[in-house]
PDB file of N, CA and C in Angstrom:
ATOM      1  N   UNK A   1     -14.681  12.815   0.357  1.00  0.00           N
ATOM      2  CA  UNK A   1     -13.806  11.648   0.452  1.00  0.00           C
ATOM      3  C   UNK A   1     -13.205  11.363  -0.926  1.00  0.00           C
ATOM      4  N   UNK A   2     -12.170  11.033  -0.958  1.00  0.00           N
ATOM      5  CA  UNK A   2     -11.217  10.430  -2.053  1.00  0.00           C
ATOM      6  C   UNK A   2     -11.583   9.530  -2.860  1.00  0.00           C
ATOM      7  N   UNK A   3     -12.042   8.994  -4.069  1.00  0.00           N
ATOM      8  CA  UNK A   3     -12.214   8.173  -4.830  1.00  0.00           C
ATOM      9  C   UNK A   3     -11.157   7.387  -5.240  1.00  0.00           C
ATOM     10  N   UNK A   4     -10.911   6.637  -4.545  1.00  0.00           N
ATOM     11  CA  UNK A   4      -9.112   5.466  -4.528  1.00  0.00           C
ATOM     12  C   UNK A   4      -9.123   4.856  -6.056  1.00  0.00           C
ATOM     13  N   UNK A   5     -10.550   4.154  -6.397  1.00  0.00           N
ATOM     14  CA  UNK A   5     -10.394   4.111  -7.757  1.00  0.00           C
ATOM     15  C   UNK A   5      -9.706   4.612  -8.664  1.00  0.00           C
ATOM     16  N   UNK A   6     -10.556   5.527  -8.962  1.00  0.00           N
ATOM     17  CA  UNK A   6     -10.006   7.114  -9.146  1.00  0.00           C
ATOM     18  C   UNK A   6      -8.850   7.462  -9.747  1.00  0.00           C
ATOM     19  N   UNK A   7      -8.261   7.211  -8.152  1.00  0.00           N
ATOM     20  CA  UNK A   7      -7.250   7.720  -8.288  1.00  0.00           C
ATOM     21  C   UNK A   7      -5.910   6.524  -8.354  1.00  0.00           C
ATOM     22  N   UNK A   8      -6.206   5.588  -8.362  1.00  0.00           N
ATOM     23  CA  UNK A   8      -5.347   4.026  -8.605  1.00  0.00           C
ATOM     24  C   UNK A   8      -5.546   4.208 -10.262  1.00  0.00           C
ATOM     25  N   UNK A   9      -6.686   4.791 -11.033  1.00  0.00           N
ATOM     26  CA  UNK A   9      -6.524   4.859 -12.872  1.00  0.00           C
ATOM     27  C   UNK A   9      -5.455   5.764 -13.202  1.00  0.00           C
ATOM     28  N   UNK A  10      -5.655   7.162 -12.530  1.00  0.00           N
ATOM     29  CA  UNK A  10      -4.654   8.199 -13.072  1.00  0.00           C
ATOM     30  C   UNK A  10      -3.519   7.995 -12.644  1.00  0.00           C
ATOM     31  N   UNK A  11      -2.761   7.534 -11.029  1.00  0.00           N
ATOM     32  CA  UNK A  11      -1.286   6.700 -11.205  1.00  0.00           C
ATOM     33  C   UNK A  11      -0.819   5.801 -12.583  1.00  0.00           C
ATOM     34  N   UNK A  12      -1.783   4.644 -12.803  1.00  0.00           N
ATOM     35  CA  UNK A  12      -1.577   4.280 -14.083  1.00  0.00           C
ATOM     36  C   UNK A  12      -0.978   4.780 -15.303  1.00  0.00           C
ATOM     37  N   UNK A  13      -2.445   5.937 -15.556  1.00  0.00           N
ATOM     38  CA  UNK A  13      -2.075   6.817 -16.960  1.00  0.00           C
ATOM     39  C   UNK A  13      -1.058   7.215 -16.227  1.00  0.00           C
ATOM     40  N   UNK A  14      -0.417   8.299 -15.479  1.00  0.00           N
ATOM     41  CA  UNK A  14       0.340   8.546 -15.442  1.00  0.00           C
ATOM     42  C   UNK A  14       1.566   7.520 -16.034  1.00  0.00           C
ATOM     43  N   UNK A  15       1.871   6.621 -15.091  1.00  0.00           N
ATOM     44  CA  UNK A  15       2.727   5.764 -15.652  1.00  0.00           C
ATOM     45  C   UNK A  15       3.388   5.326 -16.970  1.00  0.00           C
ATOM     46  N   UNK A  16       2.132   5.531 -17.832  1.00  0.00           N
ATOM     47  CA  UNK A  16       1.881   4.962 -19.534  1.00  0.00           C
ATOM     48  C   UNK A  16       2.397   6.297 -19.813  1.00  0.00           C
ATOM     49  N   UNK A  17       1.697   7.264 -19.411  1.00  0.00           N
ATOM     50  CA  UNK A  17       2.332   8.826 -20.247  1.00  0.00           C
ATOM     51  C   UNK A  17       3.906   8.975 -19.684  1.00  0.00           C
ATOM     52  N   UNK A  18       4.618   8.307 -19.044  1.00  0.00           N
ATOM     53  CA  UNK A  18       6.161   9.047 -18.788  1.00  0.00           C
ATOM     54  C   UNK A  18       6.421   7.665 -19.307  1.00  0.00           C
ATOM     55  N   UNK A  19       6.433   6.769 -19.959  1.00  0.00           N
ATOM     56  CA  UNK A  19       6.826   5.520 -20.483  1.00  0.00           C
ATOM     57  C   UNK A  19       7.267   4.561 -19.643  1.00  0.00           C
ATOM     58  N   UNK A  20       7.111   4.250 -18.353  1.00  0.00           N
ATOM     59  CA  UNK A  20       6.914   3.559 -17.472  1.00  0.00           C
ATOM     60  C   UNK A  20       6.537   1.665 -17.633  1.00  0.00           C
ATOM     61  N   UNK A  21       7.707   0.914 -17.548  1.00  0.00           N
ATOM     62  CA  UNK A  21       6.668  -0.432 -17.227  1.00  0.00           C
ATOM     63  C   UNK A  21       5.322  -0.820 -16.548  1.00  0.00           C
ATOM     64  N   UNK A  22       4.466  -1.416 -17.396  1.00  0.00           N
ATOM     65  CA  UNK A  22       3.554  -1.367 -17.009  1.00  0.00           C
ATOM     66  C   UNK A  22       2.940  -2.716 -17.203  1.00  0.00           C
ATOM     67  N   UNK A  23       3.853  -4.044 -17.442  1.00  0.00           N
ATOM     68  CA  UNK A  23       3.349  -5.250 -17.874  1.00  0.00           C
ATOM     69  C   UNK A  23       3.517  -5.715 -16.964  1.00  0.00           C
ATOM     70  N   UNK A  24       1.971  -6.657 -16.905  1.00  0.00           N
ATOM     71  CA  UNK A  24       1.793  -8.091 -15.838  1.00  0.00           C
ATOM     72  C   UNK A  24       2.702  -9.105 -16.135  1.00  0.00           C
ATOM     73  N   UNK A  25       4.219  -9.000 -15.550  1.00  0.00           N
ATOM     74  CA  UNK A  25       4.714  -9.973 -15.793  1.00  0.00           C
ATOM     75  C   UNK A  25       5.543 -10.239 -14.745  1.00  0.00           C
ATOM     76  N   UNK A  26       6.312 -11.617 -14.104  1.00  0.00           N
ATOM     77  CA  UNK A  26       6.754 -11.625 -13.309  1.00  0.00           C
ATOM     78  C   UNK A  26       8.385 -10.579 -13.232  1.00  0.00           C
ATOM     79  N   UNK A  27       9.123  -9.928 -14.096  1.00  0.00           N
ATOM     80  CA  UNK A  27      10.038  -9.471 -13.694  1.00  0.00           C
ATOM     81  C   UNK A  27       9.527  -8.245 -13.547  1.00  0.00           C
ATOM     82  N   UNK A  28       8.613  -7.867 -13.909  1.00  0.00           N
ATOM     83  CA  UNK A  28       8.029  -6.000 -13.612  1.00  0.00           C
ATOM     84  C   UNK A  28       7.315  -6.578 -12.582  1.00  0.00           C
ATOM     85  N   UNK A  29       6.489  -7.218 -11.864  1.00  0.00           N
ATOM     86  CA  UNK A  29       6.026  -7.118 -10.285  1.00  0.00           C
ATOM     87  C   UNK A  29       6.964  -7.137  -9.492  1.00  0.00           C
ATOM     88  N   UNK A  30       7.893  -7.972  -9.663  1.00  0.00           N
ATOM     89  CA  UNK A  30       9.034  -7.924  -8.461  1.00  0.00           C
ATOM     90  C   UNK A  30      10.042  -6.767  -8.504  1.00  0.00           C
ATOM     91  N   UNK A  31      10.178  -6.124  -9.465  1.00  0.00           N
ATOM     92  CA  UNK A  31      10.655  -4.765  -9.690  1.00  0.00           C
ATOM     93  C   UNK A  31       9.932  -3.654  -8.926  1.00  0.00           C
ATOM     94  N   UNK A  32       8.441  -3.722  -8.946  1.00  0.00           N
ATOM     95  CA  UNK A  32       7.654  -3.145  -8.559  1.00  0.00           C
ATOM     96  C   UNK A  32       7.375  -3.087  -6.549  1.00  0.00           C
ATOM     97  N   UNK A  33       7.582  -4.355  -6.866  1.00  0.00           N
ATOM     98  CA  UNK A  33       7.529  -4.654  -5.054  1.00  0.00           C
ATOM     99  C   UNK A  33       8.920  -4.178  -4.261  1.00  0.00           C
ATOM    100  N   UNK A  34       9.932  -3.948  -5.324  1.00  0.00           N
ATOM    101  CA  UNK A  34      11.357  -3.845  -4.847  1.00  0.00           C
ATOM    102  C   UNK A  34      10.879  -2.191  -4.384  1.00  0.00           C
ATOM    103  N   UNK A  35      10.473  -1.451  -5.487  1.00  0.00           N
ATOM    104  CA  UNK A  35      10.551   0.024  -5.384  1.00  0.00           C
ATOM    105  C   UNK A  35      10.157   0.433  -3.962  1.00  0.00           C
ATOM    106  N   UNK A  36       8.104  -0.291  -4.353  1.00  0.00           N
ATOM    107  CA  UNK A  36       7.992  -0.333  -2.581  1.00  0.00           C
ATOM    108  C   UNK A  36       9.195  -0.099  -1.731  1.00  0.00           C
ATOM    109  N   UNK A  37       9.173  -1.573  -1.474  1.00  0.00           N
ATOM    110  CA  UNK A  37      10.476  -2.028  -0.354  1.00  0.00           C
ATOM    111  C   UNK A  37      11.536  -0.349  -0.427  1.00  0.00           C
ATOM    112  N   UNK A  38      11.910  -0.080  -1.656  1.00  0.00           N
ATOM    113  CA  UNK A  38      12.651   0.809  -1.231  1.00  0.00           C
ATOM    114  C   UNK A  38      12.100   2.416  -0.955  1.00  0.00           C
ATOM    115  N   UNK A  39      10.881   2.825  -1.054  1.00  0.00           N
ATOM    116  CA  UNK A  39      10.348   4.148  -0.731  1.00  0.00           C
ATOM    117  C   UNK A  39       9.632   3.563   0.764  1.00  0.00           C
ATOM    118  N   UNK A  40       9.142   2.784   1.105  1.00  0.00           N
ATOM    119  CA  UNK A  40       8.977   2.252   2.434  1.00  0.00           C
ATOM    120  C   UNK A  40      10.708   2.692   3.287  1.00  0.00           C
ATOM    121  N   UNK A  41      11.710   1.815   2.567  1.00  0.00           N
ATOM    122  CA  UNK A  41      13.028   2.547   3.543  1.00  0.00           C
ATOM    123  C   UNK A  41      13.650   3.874   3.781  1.00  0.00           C
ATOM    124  N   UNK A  42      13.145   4.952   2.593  1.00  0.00           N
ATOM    125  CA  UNK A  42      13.422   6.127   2.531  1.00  0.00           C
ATOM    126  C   UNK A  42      12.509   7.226   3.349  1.00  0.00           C
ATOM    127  N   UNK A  43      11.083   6.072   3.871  1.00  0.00           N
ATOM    128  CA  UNK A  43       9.939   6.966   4.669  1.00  0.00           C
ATOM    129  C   UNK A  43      10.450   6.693   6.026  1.00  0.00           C
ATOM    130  N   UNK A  44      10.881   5.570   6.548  1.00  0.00           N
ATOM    131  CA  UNK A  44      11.371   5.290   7.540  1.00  0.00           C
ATOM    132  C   UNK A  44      12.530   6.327   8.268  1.00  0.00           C
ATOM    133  N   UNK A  45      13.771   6.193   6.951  1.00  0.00           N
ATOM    134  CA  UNK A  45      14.843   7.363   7.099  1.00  0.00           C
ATOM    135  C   UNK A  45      14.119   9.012   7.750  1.00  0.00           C
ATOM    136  N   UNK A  46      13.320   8.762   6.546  1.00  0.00           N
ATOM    137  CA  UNK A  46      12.896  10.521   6.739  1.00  0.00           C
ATOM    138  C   UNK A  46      12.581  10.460   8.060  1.00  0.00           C
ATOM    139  N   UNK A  47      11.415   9.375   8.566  1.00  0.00           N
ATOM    140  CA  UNK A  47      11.128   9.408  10.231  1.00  0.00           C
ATOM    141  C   UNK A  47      12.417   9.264  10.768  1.00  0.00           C
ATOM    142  N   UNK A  48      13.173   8.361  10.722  1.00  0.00           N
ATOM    143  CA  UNK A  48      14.386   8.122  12.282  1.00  0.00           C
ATOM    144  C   UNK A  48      14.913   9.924  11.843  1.00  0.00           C
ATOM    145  N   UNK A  49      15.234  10.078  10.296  1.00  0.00           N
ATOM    146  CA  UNK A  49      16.177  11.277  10.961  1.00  0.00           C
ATOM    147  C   UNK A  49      15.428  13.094  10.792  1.00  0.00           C
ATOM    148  N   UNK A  50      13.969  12.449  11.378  1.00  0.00           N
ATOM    149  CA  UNK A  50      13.277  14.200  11.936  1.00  0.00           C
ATOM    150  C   UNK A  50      13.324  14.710  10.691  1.00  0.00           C
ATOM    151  N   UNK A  51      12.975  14.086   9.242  1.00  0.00           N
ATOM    152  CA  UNK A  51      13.222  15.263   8.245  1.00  0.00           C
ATOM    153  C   UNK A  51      11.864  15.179   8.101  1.00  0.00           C
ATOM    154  N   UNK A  52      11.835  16.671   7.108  1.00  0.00           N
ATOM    155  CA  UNK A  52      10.392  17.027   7.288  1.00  0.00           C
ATOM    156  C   UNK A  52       9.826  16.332   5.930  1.00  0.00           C
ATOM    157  N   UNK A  53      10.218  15.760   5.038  1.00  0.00           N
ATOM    158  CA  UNK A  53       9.817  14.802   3.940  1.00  0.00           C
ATOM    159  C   UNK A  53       9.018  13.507   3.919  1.00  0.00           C
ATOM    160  N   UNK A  54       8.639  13.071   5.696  1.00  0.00           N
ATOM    161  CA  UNK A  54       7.851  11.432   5.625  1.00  0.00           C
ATOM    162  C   UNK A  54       6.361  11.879   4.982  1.00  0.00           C
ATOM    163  N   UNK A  55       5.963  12.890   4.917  1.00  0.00           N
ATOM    164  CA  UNK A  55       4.661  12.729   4.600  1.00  0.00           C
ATOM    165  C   UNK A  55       4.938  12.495   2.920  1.00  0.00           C
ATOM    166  N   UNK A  56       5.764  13.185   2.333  1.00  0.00           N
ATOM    167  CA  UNK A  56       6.139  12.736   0.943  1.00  0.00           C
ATOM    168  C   UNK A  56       6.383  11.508   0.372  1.00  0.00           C
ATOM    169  N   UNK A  57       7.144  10.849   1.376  1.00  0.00           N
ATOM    170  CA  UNK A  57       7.641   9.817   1.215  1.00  0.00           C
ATOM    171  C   UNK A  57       6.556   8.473   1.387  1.00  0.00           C
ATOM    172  N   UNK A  58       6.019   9.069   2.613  1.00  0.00           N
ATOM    173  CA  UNK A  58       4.592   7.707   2.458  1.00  0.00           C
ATOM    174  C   UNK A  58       3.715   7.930   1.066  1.00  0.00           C
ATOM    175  N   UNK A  59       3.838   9.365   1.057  1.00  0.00           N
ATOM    176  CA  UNK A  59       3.097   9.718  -0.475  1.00  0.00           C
ATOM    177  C   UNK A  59       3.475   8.626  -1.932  1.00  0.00           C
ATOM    178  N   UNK A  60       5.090   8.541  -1.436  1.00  0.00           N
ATOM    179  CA  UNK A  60       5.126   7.727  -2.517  1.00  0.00           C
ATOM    180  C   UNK A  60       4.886   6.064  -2.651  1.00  0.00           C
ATOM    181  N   UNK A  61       5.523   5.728  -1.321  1.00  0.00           N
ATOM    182  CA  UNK A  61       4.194   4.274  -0.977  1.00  0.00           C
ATOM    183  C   UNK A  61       3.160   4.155  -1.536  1.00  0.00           C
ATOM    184  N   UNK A  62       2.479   4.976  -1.345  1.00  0.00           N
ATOM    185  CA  UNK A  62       1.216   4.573  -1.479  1.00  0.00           C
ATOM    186  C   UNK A  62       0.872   4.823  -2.943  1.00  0.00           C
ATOM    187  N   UNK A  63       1.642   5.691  -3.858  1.00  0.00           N
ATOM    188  CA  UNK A  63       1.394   5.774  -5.298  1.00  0.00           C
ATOM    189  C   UNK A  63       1.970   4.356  -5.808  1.00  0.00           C
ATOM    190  N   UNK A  64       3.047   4.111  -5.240  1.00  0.00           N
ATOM    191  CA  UNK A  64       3.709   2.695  -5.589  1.00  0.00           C
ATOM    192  C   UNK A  64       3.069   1.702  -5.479  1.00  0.00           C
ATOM    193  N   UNK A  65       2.208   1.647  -4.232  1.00  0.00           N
ATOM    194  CA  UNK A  65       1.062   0.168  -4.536  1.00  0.00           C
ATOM    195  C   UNK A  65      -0.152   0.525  -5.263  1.00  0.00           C
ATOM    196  N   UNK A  66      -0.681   1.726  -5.473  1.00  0.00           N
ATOM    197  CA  UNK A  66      -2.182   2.149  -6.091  1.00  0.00           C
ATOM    198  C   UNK A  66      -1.461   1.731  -7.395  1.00  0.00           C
ATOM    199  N   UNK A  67      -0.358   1.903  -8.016  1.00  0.00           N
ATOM    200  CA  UNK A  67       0.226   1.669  -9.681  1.00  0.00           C
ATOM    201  C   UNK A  67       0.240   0.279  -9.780  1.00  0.00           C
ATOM    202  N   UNK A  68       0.656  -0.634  -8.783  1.00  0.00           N
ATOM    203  CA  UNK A  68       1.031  -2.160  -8.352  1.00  0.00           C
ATOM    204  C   UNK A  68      -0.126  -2.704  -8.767  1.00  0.00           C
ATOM    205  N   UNK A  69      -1.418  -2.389  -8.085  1.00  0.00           N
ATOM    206  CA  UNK A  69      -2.342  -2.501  -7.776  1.00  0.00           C
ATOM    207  C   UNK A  69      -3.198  -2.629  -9.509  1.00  0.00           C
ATOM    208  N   UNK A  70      -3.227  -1.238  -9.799  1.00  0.00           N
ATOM    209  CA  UNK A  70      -3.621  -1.500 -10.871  1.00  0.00           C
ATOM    210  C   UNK A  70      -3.209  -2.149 -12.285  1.00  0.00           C
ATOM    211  N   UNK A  71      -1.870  -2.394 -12.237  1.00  0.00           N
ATOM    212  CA  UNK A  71      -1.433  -3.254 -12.842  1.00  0.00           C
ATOM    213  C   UNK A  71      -1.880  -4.917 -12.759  1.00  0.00           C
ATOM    214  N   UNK A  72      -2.010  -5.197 -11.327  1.00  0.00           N
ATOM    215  CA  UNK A  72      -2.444  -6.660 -11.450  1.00  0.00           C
ATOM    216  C   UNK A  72      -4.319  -6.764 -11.272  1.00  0.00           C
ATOM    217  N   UNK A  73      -4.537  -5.508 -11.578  1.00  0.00           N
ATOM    218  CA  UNK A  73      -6.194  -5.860 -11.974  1.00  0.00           C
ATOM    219  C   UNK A  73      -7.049  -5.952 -10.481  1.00  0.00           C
ATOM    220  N   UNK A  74      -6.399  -5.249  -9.346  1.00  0.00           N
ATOM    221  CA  UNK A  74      -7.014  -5.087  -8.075  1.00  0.00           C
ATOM    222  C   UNK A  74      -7.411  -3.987  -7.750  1.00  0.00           C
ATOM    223  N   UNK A  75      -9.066  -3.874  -7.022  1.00  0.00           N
ATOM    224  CA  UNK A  75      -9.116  -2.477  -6.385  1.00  0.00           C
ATOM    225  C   UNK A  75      -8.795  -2.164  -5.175  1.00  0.00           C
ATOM    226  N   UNK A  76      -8.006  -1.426  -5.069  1.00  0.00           N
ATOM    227  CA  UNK A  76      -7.480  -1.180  -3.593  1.00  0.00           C
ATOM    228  C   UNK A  76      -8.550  -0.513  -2.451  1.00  0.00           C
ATOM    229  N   UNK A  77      -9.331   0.023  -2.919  1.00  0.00           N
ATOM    230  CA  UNK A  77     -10.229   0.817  -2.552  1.00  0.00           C
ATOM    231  C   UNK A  77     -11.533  -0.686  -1.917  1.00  0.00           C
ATOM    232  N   UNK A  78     -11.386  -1.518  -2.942  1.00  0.00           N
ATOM    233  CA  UNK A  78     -12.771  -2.434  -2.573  1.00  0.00           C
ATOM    234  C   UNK A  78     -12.068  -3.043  -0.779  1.00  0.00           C
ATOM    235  N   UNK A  79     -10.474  -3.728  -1.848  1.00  0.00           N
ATOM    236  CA  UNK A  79      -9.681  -4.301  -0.823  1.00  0.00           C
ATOM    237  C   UNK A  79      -9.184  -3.731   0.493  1.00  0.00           C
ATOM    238  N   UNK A  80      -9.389  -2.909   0.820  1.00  0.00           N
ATOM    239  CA  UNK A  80      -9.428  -1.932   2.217  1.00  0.00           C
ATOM    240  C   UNK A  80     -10.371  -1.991   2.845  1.00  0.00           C
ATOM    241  N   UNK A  81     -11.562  -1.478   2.099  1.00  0.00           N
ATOM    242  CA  UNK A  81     -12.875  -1.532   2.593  1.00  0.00           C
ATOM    243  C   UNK A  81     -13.316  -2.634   3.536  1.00  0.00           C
ATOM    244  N   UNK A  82     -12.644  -4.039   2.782  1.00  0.00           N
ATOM    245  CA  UNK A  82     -13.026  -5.319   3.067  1.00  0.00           C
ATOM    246  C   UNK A  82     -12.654  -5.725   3.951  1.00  0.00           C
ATOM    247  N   UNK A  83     -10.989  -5.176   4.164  1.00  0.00           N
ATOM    248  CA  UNK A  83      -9.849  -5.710   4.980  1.00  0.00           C
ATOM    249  C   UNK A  83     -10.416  -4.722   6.631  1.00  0.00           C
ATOM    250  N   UNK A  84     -10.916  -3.344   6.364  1.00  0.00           N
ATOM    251  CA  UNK A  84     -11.091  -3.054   7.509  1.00  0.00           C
ATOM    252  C   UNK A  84     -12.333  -3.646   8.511  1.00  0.00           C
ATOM    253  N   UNK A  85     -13.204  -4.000   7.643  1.00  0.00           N
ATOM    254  CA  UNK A  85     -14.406  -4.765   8.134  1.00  0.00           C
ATOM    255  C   UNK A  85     -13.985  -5.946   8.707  1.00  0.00           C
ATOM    256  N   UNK A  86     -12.873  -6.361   8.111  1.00  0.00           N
ATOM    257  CA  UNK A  86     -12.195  -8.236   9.104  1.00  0.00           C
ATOM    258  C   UNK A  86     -11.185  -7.836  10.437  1.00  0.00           C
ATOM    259  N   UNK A  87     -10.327  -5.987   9.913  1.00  0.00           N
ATOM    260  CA  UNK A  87     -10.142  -5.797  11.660  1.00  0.00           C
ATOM    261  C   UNK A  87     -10.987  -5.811  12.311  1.00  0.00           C
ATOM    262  N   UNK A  88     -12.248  -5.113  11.960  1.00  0.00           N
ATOM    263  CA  UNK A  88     -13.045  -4.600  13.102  1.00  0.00           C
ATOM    264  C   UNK A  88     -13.011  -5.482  14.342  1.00  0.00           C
ATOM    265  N   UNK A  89     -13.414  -6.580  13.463  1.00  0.00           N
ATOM    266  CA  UNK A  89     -14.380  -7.485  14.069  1.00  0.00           C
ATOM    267  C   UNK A  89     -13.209  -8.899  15.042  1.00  0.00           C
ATOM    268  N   UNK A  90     -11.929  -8.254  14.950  1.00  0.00           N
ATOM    269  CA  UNK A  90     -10.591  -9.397  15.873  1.00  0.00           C
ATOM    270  C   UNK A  90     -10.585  -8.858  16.769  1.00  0.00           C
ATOM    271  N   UNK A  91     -10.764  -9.811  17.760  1.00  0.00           N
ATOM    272  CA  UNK A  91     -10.776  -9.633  19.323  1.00  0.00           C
ATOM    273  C   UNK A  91      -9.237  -9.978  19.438  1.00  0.00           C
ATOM    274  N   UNK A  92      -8.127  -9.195  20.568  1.00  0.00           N
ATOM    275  CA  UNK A  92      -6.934  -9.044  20.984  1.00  0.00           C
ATOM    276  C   UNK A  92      -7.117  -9.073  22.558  1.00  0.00           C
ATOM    277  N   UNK A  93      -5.646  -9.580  23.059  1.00  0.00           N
ATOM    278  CA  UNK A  93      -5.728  -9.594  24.383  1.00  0.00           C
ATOM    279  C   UNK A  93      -4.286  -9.071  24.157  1.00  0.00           C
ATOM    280  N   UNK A  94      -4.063  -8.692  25.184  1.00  0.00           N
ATOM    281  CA  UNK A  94      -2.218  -8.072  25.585  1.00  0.00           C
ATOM    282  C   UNK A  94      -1.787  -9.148  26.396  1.00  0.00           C
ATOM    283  N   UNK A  95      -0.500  -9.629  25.851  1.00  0.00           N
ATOM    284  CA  UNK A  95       0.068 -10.604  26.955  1.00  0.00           C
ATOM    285  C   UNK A  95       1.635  -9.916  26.399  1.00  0.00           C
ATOM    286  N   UNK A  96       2.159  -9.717  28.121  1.00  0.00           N
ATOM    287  CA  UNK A  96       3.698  -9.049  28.029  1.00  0.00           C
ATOM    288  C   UNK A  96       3.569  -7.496  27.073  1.00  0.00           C
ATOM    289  N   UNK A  97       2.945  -7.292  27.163  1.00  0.00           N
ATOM    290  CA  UNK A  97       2.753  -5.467  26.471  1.00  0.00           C
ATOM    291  C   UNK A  97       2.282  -5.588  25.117  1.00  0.00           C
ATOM    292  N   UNK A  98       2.408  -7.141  24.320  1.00  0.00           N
ATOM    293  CA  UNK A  98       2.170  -7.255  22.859  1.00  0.00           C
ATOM    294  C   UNK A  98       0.384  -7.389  22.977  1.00  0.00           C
ATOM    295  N   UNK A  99       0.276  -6.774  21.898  1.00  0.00           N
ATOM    296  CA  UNK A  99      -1.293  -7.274  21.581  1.00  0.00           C
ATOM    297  C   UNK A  99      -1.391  -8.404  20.718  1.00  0.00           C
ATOM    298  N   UNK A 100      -2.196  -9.605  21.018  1.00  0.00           N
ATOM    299  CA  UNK A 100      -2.311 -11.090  20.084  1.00  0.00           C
ATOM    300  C   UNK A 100      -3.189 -10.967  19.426  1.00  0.00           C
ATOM    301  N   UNK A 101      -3.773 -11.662  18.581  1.00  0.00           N
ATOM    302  CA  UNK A 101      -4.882 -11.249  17.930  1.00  0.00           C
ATOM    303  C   UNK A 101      -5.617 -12.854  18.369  1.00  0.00           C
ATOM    304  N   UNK A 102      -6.515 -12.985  19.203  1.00  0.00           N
ATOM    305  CA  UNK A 102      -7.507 -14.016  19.287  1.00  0.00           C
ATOM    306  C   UNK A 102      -8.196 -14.617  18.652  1.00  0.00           C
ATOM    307  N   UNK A 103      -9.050 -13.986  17.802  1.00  0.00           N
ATOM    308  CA  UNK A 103     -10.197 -14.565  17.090  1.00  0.00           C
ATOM    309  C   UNK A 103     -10.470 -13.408  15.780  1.00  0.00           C
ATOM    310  N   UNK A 104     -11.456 -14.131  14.811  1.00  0.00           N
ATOM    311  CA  UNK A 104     -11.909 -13.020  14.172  1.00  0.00           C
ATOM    312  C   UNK A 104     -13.749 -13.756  13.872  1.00  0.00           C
ATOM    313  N   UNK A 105     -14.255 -13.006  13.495  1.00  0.00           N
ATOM    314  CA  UNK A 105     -15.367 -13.253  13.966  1.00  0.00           C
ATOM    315  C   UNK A 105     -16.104 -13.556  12.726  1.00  0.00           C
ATOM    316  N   UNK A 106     -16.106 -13.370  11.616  1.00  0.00           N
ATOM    317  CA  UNK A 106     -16.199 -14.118  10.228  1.00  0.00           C
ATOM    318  C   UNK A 106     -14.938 -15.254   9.908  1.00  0.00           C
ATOM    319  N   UNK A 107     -14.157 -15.476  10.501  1.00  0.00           N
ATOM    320  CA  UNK A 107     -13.536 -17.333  10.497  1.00  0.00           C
ATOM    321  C   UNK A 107     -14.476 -18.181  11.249  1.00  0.00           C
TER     322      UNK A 107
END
């Protein structure tokens, strides 16, 4: 298994070694969230138009928040862990084809 840690430090260095912004500040997070936003629209593209690049492209999502991430001093790795333990546990019902989310069971 993958060490997200890990691998959320070396996105970083990386970052620092190609001279990359890398300050906690409000105009580099929202810069940062923009990029997201925009490799999120270019993974999408690749899906609607059948190219064979979405797996790249989520590739870069996800380097884009592990760098995000470690910039504002979060482990993504803890924060997953945590977050999947609070799906587990939401009870859903389907009403009209949507699934709702009912309850969760640590609220």
């Amino acid at each position: 298994m993958i060490d997200l840690d890990k691998l959320q430090k070396e996105v970083y260095q990386n970052k620092i070694d190609k001279g990359f912004d890398i300050r906690d500040n409000r105009e580099n997070i929202y810069k940062q969230f923009n990029f997201i936003q925009g490799e999120v629209a270019e993974a999408f593209e690749a899906y609607h138009k059948s190219m064979d690049t979405l797996g790249e492209e989520l590739a870069d999502v996800c380097l884009y928040i592990l760098g995000l991430c470690e910039i504002k001093g979060i482990s993504l790795e803890k924060e997953l862990l945590n977050k999947l333990d609070i799906i587990k546990k939401r009870k859903y019902i389907k009403v009209n084809g949507a699934m709702i989310k009912q309850s969760e069971d640590n609220k």
